[in-house]
PDB file of N, CA and C in Angstrom:
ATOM      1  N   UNK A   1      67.117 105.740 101.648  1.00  0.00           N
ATOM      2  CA  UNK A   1      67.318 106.825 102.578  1.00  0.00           C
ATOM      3  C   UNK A   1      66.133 106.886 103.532  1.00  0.00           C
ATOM      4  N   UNK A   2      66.477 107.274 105.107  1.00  0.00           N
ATOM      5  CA  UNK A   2      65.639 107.588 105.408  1.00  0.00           C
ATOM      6  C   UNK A   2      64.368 108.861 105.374  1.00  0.00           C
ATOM      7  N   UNK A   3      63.328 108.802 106.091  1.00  0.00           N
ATOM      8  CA  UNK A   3      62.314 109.454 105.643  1.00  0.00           C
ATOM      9  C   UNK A   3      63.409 111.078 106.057  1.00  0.00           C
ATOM     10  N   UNK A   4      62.503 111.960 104.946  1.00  0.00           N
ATOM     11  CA  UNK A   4      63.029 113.333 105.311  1.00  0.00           C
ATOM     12  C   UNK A   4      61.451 114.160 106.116  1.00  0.00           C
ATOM     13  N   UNK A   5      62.314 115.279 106.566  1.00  0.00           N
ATOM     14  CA  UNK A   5      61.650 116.211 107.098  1.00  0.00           C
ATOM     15  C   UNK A   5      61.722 117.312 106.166  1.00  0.00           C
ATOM     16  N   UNK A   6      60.772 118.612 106.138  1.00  0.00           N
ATOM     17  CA  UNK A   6      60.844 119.499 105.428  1.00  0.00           C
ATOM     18  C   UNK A   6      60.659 120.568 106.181  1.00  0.00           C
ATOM     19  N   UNK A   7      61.545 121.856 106.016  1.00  0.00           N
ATOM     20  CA  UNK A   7      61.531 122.806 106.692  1.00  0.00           C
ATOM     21  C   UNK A   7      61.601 124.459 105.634  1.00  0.00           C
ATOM     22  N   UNK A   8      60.648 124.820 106.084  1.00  0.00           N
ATOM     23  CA  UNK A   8      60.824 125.818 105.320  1.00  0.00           C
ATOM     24  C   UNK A   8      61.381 127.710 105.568  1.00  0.00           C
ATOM     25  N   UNK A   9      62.861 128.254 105.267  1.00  0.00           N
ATOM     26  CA  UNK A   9      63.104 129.196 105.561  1.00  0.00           C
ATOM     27  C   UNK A   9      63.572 130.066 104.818  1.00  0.00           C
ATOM     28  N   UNK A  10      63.384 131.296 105.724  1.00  0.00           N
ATOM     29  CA  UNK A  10      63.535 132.378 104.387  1.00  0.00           C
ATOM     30  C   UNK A  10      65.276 133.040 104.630  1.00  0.00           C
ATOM     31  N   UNK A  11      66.004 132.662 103.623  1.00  0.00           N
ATOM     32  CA  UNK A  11      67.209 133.178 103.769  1.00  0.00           C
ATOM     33  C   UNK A  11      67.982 133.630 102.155  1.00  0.00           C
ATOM     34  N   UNK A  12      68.788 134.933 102.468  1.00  0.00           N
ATOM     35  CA  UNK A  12      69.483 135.831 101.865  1.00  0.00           C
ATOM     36  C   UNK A  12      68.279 136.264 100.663  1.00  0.00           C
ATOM     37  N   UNK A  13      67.300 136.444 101.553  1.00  0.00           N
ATOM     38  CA  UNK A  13      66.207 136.771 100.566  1.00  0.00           C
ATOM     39  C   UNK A  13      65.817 136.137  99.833  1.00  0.00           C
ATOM     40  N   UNK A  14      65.225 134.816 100.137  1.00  0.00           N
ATOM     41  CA  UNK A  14      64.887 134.030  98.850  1.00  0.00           C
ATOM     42  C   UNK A  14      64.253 132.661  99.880  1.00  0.00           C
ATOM     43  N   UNK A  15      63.231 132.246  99.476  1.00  0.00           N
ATOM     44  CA  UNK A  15      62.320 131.454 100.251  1.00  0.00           C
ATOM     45  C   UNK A  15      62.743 129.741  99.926  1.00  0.00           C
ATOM     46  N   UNK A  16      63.448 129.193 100.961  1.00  0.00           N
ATOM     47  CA  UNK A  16      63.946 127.861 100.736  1.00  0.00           C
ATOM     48  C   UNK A  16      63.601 126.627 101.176  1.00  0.00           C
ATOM     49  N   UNK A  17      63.457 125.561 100.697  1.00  0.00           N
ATOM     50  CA  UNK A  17      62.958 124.181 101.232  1.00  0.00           C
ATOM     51  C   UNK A  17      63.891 123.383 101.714  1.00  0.00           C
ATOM     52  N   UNK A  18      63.812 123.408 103.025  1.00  0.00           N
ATOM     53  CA  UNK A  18      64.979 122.621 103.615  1.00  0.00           C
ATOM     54  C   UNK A  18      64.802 120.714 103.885  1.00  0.00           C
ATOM     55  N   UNK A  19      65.283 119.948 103.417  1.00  0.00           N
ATOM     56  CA  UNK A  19      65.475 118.630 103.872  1.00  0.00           C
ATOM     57  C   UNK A  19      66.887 118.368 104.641  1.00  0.00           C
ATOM     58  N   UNK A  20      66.700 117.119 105.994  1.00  0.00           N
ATOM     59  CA  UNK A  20      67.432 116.558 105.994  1.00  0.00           C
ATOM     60  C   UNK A  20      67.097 114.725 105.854  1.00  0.00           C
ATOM     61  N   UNK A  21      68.224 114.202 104.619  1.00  0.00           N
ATOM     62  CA  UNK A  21      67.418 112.741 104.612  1.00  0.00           C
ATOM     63  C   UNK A  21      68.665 111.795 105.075  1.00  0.00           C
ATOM     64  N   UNK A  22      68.955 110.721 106.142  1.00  0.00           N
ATOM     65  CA  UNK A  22      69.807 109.494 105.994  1.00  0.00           C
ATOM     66  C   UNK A  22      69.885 108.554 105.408  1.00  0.00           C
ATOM     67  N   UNK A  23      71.151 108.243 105.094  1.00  0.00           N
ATOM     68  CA  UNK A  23      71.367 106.973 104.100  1.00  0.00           C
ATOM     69  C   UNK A  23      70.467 105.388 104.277  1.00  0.00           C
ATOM     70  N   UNK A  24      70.330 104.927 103.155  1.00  0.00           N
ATOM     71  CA  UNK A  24      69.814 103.493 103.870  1.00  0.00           C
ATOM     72  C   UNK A  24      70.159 102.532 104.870  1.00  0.00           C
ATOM     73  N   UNK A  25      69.776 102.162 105.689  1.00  0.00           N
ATOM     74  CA  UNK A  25      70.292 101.228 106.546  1.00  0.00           C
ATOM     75  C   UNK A  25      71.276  99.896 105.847  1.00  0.00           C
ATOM     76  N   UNK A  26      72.501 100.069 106.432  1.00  0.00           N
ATOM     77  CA  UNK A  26      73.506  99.052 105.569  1.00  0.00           C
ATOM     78  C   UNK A  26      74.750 100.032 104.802  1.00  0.00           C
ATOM     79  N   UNK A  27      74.562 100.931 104.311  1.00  0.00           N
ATOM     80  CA  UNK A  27      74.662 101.913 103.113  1.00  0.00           C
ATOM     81  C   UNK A  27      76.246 102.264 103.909  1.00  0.00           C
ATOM     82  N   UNK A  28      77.585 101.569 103.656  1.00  0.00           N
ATOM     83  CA  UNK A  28      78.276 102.128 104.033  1.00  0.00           C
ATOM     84  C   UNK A  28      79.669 103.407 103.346  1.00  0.00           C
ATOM     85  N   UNK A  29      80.094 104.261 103.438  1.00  0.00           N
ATOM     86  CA  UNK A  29      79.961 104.803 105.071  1.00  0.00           C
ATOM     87  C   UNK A  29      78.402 105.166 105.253  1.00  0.00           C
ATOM     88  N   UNK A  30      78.283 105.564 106.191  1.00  0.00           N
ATOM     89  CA  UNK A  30      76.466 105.778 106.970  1.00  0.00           C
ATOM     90  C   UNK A  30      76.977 107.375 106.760  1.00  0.00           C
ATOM     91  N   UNK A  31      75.746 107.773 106.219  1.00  0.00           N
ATOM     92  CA  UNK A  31      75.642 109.507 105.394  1.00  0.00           C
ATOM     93  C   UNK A  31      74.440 110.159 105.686  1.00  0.00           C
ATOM     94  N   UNK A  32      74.488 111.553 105.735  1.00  0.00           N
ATOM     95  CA  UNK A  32      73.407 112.305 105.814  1.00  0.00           C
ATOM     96  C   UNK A  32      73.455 113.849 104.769  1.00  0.00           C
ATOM     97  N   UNK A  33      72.216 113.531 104.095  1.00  0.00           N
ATOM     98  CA  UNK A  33      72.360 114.675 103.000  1.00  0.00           C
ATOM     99  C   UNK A  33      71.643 115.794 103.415  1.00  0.00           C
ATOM    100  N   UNK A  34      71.969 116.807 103.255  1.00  0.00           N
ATOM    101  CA  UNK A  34      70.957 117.970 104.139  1.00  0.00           C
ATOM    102  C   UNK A  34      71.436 119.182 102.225  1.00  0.00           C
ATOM    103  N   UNK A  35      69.489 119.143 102.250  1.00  0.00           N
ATOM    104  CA  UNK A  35      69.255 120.011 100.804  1.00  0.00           C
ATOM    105  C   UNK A  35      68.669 121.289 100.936  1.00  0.00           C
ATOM    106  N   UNK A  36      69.234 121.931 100.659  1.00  0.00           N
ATOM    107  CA  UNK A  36      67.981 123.458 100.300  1.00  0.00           C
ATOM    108  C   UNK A  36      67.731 123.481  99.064  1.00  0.00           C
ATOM    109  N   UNK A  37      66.838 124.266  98.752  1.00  0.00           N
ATOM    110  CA  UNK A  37      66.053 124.201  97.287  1.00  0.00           C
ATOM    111  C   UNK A  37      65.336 125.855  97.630  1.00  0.00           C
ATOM    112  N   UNK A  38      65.743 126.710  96.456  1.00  0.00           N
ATOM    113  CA  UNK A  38      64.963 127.860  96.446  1.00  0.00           C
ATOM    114  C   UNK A  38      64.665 128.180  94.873  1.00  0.00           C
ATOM    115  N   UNK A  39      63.917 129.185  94.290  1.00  0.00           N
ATOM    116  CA  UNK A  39      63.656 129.444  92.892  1.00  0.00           C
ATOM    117  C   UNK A  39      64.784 129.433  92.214  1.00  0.00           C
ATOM    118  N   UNK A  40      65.735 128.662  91.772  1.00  0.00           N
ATOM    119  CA  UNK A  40      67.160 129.028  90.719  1.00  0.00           C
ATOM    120  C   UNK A  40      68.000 128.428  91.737  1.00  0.00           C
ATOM    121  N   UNK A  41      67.884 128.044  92.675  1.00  0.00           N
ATOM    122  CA  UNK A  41      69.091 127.595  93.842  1.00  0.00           C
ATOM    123  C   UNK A  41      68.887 125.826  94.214  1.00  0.00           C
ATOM    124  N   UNK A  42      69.323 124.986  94.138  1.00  0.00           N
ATOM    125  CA  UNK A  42      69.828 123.918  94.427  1.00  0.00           C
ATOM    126  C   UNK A  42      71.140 123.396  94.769  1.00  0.00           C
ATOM    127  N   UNK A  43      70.714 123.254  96.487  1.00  0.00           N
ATOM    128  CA  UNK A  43      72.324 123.084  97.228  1.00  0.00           C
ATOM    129  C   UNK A  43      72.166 122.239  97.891  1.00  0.00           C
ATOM    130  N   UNK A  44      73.164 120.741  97.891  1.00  0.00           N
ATOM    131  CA  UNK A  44      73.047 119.886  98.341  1.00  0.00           C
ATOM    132  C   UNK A  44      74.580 119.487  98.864  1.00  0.00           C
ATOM    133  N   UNK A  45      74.400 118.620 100.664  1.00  0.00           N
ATOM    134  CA  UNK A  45      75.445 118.490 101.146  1.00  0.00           C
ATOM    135  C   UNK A  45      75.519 117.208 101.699  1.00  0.00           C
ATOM    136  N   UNK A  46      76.757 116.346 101.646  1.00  0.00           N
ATOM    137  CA  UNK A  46      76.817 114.893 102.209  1.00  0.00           C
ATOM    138  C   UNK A  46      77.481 115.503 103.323  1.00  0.00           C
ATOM    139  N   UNK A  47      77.122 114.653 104.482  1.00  0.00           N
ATOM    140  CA  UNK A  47      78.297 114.266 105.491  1.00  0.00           C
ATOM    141  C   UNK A  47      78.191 113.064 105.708  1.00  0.00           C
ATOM    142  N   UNK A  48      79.181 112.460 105.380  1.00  0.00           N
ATOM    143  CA  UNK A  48      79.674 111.056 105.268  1.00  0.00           C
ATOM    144  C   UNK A  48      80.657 110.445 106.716  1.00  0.00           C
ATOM    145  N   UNK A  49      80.321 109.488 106.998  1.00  0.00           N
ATOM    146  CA  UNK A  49      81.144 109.004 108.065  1.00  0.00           C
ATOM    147  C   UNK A  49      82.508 108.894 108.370  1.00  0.00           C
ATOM    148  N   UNK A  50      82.856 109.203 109.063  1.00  0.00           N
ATOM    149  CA  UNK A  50      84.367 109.068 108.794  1.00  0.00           C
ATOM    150  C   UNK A  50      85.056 108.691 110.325  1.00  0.00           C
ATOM    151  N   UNK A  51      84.612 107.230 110.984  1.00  0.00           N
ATOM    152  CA  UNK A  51      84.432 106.968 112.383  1.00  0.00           C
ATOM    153  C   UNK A  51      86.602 107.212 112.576  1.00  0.00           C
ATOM    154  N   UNK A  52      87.407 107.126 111.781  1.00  0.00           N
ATOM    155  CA  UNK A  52      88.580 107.411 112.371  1.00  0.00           C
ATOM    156  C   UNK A  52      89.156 108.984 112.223  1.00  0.00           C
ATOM    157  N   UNK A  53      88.575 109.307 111.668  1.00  0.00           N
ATOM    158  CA  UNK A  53      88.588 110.759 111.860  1.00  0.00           C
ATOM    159  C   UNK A  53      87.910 111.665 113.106  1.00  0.00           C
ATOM    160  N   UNK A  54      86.560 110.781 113.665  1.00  0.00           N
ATOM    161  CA  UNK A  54      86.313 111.017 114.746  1.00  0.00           C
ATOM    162  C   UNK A  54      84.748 111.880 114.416  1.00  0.00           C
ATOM    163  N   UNK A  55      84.301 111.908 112.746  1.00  0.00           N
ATOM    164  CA  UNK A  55      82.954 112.410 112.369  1.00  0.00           C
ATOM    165  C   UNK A  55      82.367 111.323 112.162  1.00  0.00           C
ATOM    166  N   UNK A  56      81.296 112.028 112.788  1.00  0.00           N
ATOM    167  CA  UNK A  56      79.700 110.574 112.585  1.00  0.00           C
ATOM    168  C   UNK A  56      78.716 110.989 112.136  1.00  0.00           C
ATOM    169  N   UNK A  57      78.234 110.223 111.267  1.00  0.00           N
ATOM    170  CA  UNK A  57      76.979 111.034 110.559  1.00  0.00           C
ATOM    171  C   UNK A  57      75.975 109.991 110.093  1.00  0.00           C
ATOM    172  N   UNK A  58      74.212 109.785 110.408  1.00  0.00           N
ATOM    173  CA  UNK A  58      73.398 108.934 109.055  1.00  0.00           C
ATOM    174  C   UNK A  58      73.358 108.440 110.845  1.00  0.00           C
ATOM    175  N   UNK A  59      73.158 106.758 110.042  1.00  0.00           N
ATOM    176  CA  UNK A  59      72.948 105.652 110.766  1.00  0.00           C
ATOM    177  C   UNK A  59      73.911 105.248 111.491  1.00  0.00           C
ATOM    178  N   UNK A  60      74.952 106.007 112.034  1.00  0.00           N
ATOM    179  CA  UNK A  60      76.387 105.489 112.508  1.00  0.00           C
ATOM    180  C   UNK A  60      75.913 105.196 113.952  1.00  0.00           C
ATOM    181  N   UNK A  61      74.781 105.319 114.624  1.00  0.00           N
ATOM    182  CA  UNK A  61      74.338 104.976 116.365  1.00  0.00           C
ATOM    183  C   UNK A  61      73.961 106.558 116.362  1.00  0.00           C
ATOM    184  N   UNK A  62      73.394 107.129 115.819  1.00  0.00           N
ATOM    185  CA  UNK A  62      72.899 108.550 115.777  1.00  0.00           C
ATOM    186  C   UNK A  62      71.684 108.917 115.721  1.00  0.00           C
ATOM    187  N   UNK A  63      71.054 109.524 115.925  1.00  0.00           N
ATOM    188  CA  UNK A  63      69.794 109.928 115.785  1.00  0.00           C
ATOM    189  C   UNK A  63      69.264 110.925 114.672  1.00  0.00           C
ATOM    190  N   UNK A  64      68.303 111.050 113.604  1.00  0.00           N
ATOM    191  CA  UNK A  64      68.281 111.160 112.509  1.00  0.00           C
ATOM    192  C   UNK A  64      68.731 112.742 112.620  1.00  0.00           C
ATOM    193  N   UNK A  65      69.677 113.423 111.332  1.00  0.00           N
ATOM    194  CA  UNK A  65      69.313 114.453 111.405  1.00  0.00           C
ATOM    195  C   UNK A  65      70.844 115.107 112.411  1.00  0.00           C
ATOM    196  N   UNK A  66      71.465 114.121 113.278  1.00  0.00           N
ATOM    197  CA  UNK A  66      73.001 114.326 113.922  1.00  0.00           C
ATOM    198  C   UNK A  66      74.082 114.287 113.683  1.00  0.00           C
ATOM    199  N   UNK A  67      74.944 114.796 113.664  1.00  0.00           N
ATOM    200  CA  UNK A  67      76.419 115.156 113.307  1.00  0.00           C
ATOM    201  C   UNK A  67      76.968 115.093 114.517  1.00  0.00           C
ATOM    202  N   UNK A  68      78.410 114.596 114.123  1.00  0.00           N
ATOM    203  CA  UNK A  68      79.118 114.422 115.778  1.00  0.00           C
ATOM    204  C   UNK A  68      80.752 114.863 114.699  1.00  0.00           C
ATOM    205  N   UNK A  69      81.055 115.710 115.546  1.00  0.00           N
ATOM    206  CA  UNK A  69      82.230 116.607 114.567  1.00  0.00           C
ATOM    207  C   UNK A  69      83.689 116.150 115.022  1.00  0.00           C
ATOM    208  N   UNK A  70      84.709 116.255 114.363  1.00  0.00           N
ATOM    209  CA  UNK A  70      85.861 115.599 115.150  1.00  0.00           C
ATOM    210  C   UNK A  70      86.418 116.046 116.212  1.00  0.00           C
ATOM    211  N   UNK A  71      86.114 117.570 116.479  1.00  0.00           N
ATOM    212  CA  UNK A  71      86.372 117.867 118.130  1.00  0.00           C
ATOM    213  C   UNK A  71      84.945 118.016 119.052  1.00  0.00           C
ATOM    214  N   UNK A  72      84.355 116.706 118.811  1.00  0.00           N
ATOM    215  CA  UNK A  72      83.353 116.269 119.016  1.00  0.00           C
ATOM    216  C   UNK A  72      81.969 117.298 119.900  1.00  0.00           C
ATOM    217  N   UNK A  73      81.808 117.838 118.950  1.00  0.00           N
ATOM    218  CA  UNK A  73      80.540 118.853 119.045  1.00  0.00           C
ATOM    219  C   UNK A  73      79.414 117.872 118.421  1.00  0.00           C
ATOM    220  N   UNK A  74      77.999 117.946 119.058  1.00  0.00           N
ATOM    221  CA  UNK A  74      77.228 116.964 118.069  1.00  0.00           C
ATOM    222  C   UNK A  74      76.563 118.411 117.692  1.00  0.00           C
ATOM    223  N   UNK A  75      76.322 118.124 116.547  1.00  0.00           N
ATOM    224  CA  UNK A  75      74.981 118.990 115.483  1.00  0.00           C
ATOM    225  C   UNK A  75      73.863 119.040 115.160  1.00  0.00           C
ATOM    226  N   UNK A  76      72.661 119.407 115.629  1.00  0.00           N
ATOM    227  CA  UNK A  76      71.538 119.074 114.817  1.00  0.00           C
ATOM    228  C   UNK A  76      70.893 119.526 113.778  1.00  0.00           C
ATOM    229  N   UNK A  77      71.289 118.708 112.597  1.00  0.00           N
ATOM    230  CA  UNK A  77      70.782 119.372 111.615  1.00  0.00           C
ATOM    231  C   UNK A  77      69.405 120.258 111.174  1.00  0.00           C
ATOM    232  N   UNK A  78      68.240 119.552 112.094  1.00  0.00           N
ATOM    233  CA  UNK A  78      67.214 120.153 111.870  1.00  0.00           C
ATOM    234  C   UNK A  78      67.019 121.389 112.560  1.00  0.00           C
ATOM    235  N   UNK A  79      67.823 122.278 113.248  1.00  0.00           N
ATOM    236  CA  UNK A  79      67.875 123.248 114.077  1.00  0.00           C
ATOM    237  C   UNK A  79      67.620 124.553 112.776  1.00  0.00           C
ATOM    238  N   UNK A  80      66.608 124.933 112.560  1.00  0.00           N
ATOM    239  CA  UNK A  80      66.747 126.552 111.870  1.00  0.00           C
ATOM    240  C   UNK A  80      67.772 127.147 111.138  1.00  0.00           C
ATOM    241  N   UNK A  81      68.547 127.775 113.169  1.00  0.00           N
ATOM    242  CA  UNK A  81      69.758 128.011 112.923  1.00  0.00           C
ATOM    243  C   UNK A  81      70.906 127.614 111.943  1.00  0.00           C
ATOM    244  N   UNK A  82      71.548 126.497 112.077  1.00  0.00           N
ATOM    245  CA  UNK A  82      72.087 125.616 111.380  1.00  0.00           C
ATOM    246  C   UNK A  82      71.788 125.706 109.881  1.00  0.00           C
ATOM    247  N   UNK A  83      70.649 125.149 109.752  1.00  0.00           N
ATOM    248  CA  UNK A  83      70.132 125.106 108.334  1.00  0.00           C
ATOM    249  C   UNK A  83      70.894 126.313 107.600  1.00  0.00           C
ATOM    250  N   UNK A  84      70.258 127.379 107.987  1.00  0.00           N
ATOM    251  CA  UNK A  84      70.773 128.758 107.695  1.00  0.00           C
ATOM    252  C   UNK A  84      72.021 129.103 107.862  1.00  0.00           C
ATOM    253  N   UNK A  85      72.528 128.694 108.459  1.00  0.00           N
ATOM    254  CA  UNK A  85      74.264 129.122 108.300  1.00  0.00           C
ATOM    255  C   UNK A  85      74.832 128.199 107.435  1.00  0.00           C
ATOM    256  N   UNK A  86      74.163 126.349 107.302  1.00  0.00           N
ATOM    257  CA  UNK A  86      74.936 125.782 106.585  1.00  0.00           C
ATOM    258  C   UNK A  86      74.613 126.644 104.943  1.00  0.00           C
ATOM    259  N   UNK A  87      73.620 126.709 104.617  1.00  0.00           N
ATOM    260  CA  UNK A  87      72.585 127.577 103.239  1.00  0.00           C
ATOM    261  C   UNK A  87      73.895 128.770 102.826  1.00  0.00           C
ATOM    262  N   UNK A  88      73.818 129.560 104.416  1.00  0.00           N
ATOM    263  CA  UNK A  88      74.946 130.704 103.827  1.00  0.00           C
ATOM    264  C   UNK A  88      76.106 130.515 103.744  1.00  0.00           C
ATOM    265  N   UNK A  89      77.023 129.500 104.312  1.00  0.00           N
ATOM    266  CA  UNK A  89      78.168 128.974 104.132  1.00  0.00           C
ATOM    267  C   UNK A  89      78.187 128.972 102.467  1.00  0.00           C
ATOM    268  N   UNK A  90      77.222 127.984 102.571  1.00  0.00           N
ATOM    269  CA  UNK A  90      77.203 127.000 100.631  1.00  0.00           C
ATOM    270  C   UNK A  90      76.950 128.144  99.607  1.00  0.00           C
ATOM    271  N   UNK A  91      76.274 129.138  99.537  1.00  0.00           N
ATOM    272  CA  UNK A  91      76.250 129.874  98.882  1.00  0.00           C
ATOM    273  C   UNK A  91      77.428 131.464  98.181  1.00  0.00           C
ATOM    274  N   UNK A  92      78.147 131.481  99.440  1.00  0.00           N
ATOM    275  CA  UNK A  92      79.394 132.124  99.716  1.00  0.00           C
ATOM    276  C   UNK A  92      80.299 131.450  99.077  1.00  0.00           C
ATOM    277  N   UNK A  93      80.755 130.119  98.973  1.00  0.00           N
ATOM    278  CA  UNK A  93      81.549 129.260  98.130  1.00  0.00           C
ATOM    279  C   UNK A  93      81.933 129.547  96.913  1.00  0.00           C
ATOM    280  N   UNK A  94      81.370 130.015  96.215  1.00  0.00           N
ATOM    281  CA  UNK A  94      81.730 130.005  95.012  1.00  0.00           C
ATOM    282  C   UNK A  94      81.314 128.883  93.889  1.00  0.00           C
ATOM    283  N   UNK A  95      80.758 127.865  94.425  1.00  0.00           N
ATOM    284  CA  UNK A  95      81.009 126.504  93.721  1.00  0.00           C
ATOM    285  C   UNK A  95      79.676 126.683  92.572  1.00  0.00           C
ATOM    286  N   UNK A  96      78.713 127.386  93.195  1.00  0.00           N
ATOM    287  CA  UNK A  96      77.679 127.404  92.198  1.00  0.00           C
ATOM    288  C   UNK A  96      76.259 126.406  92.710  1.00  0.00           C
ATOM    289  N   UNK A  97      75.431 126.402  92.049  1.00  0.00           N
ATOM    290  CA  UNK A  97      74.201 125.416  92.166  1.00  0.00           C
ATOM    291  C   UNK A  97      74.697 123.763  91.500  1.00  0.00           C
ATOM    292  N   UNK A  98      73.478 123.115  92.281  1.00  0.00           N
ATOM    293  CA  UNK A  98      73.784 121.581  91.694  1.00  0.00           C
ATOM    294  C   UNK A  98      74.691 120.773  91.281  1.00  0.00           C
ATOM    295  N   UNK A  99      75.755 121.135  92.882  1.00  0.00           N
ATOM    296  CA  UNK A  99      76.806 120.577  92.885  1.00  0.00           C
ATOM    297  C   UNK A  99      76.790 119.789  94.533  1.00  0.00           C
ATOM    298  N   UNK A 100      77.176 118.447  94.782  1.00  0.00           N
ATOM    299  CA  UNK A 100      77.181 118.126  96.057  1.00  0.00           C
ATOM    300  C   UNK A 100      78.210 118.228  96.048  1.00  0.00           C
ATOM    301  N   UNK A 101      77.994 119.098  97.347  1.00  0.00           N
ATOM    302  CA  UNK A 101      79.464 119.401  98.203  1.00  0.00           C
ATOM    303  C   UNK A 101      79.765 118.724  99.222  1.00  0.00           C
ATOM    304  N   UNK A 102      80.965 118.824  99.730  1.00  0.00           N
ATOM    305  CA  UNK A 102      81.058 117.866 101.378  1.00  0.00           C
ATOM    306  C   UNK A 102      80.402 118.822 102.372  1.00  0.00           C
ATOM    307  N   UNK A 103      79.899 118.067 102.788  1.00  0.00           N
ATOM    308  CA  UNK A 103      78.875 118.559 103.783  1.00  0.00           C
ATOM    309  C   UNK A 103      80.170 118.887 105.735  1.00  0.00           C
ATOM    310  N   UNK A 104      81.093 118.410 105.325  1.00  0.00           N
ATOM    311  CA  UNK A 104      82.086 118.803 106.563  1.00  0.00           C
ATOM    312  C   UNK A 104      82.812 120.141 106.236  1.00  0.00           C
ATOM    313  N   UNK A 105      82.865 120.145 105.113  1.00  0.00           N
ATOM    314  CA  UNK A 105      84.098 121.672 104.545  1.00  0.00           C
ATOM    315  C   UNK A 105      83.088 122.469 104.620  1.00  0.00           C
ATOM    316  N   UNK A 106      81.640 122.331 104.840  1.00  0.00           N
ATOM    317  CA  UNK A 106      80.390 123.639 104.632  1.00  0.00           C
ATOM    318  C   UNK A 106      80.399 123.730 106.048  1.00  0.00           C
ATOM    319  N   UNK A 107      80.085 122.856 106.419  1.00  0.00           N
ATOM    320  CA  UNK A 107      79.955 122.795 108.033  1.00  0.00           C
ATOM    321  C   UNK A 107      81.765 123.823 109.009  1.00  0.00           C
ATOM    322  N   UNK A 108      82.363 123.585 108.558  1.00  0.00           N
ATOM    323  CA  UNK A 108      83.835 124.303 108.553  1.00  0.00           C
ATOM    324  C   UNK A 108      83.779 125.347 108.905  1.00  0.00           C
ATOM    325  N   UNK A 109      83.188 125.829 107.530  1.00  0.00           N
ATOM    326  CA  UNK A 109      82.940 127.278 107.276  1.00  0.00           C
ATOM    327  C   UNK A 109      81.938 128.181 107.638  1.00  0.00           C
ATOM    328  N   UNK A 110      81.315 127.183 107.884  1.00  0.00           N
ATOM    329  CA  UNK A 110      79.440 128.063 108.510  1.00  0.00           C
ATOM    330  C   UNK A 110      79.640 128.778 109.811  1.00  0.00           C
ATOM    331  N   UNK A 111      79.280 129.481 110.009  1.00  0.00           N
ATOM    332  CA  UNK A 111      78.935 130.510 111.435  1.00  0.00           C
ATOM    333  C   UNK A 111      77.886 129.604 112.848  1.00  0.00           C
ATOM    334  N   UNK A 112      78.238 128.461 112.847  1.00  0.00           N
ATOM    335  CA  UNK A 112      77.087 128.046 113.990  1.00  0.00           C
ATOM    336  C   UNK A 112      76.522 128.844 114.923  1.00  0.00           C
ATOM    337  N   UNK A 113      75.817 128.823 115.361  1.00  0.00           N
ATOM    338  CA  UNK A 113      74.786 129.574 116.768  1.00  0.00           C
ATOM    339  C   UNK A 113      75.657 128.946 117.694  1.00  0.00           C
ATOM    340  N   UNK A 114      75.825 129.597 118.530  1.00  0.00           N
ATOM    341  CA  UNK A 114      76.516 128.992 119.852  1.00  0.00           C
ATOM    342  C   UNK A 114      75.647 128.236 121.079  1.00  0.00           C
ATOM    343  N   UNK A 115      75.681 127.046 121.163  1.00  0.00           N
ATOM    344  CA  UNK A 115      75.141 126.160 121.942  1.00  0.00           C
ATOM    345  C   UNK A 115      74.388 126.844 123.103  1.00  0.00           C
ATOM    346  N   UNK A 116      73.319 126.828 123.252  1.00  0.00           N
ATOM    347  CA  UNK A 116      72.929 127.572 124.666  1.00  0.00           C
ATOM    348  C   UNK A 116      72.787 126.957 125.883  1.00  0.00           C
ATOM    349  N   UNK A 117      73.592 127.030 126.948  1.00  0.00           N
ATOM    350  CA  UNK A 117      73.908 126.390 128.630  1.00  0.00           C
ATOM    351  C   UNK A 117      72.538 125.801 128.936  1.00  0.00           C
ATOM    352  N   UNK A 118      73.127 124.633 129.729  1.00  0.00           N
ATOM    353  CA  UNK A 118      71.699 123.960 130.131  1.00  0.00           C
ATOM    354  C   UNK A 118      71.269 124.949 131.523  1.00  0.00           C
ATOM    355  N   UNK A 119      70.223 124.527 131.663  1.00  0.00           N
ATOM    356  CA  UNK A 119      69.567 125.616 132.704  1.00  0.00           C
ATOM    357  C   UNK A 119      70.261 124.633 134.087  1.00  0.00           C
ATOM    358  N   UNK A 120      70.517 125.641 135.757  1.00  0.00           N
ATOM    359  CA  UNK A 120      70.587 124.951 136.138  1.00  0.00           C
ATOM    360  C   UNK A 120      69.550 123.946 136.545  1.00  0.00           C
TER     361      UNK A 120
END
């Protein structure tokens, strides 16, 4: 996998360690795991490639840390925002801790920040 970044935020009250890491080069489909980690909480999410479906994720010609969605929105995972809505998505689930989930059905469900207009 590639190298991760670490981000650290405070959400639903509880202080969390955010990674996002990509799959190895070769590693097919090309994947990106994006983790939070808080005291008792471990939540971990794949998004896996899925180039005929029209999602791209990892090493697919992307830049580390990008999502390209099938009604082609790209994502950046390392955005705060994001982090935090994907965190509160996953936790709302039901599914519990230390379970990888698909990282597209979280993404689904999450509340994104709405893209902000380029300046003119």
């Amino acid at each position: 996998m590639t190298r991760s970044h670490i981000r650290r935020l405070r959400i639903a009250d509880a202080d969390f360690v955010c990674s996002v890491r990509g799959s190895a080069a070769g590693v097919v489909p090309a994947s990106v795991v994006f983790a939070a980690y808080a005291p008792g909480r471990r939540l971990r999410m794949r998004f896996s490639s899925a180039p005929a479906e029209g999602r791209l994720a990892g090493d697919a010609g992307l830049g580390h840390g990008s999502l390209r969605t099938a009604d082609g929105r790209w994502i950046n995972l390392h955005l705060p925002a994001v982090m935090q809505a994907l965190v509160l998505a996953a936790l709302g689930d039901g599914r519990g801790d230390d379970v990888e989930r698909d990282g597209w059905r979280v993404l689904d469900a999450a509340a994104l920040p709405v893209p902000r207009a380029a300046a003119p």
